[in-house]
C-alpha atoms as a PDB file:
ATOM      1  CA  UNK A   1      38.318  50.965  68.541  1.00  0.00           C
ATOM      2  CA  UNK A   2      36.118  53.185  70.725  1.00  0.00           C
ATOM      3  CA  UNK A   3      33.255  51.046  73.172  1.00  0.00           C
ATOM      4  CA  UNK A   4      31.371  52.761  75.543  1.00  0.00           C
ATOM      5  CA  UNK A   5      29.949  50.447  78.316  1.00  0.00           C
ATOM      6  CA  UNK A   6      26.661  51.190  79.966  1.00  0.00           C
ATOM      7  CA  UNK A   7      26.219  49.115  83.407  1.00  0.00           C
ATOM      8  CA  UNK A   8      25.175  50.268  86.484  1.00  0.00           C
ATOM      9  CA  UNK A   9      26.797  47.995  88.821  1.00  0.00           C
ATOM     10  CA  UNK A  10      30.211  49.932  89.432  1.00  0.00           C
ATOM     11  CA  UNK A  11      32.395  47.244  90.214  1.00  0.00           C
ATOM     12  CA  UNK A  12      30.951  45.580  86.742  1.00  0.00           C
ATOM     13  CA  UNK A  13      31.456  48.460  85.302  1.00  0.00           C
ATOM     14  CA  UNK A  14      34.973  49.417  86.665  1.00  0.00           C
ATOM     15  CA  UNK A  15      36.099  45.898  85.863  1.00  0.00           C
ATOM     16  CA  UNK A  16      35.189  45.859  82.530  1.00  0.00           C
ATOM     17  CA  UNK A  17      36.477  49.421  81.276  1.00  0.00           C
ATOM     18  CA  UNK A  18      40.007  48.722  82.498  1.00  0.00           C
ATOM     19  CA  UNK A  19      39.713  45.291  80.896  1.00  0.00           C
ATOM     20  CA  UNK A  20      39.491  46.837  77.757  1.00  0.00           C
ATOM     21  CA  UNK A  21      41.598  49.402  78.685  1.00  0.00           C
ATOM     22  CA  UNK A  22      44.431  47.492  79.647  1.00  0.00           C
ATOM     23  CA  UNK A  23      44.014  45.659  75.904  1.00  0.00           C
ATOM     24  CA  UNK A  24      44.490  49.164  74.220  1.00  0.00           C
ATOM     25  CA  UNK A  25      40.995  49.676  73.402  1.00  0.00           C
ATOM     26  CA  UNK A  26      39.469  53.415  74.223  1.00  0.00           C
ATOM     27  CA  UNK A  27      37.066  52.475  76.272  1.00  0.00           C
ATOM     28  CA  UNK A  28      34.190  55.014  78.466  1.00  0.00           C
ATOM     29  CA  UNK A  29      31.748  53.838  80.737  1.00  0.00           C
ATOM     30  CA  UNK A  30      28.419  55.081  81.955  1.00  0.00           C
ATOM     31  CA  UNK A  31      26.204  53.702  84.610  1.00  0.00           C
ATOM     32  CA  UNK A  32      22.361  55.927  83.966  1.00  0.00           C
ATOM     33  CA  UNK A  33      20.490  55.897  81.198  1.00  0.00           C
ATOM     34  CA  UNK A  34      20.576  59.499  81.061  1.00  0.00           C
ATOM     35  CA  UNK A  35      24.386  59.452  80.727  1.00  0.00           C
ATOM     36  CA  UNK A  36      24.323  56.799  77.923  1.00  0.00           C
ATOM     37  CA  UNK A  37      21.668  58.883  75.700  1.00  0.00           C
ATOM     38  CA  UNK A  38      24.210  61.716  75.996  1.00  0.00           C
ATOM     39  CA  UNK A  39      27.132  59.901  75.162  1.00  0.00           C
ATOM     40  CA  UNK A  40      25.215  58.389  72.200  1.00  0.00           C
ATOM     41  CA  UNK A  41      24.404  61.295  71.065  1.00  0.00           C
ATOM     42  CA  UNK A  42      27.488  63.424  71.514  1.00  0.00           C
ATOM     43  CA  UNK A  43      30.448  60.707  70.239  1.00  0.00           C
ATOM     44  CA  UNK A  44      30.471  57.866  67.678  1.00  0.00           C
ATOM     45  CA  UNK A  45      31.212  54.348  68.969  1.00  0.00           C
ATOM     46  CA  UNK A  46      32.577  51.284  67.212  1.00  0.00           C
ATOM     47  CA  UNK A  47      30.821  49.204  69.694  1.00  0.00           C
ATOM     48  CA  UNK A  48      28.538  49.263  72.536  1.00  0.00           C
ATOM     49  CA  UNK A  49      28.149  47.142  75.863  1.00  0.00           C
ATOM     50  CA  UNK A  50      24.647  47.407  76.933  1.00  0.00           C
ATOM     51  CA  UNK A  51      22.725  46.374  80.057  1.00  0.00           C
ATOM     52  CA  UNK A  52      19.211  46.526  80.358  1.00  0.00           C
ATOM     53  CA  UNK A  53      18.445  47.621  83.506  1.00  0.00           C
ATOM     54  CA  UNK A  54      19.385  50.738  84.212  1.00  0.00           C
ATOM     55  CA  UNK A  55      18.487  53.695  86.650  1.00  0.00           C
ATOM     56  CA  UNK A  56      16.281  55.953  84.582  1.00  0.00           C
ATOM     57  CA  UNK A  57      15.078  53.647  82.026  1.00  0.00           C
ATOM     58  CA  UNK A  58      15.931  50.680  80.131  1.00  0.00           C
ATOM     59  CA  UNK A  59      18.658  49.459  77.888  1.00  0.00           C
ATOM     60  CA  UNK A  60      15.979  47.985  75.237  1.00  0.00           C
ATOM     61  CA  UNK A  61      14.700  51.988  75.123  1.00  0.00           C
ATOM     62  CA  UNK A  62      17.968  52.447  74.403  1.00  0.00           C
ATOM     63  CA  UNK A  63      18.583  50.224  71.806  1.00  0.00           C
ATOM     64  CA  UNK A  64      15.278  51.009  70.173  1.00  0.00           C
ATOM     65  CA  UNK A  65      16.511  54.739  69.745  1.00  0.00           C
ATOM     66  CA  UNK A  66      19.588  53.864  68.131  1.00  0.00           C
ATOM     67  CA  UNK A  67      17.843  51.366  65.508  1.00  0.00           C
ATOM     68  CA  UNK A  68      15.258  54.017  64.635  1.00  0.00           C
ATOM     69  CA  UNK A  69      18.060  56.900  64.524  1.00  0.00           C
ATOM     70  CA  UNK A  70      20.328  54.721  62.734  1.00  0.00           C
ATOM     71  CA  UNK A  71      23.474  54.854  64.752  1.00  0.00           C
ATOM     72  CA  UNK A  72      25.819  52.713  63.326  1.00  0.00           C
ATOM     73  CA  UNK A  73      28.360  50.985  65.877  1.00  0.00           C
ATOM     74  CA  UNK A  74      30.693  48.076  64.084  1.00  0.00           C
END
C-alpha cells in the first residue's frame, strides 16, 4: 500500500512515515502544499494523510482538487 503524508510539523511528520515504514507500508511524506499538489499529481496513492494547515495553502484546497479531479485513493 502506498500513503503519502502531508504535515508540516517535521517531527509529526518524521514520526509518522517511519511508523508506517517500519509496518512495511511505502510510505512518502511532504510538509508544503506545493509539494503535496506535485506528488498528487505525479504518483497514485492508496491512501492519503492530510493536514490542513499547511505553508502555502490549505489541506481542504487540497482535498477539494482531488474530489473535483477525481483522484481515487482506497
Amino acid at each position: 500500500m502506498k500513503l503519502l503524508v502531508i504535515e508540516d510539523e517535521p517531527s509529526l511528520l518524521n514520526s509518522i512515515t517511519r511508523y508506517f515504514q517500519k509496518e512495511q507500508f511505502l510510505c512518502e511524506g511532504v510538509s508544503t502544499y506545493n509539494e503535496a499538489l506535485r506528488r498528487i499529481e505525479d504518483n497514485p496513492y492508496d491512501c492519503i494523510i492530510l493536514d490542513i494547515n499547511l505553508p502555502g495553502g490549505s489541506g481542504l484546497q487540497l482535498l477539494r482538487y482531488l474530489r473535483e479531479d477525481k483522484k481515487r485513493t482506497a
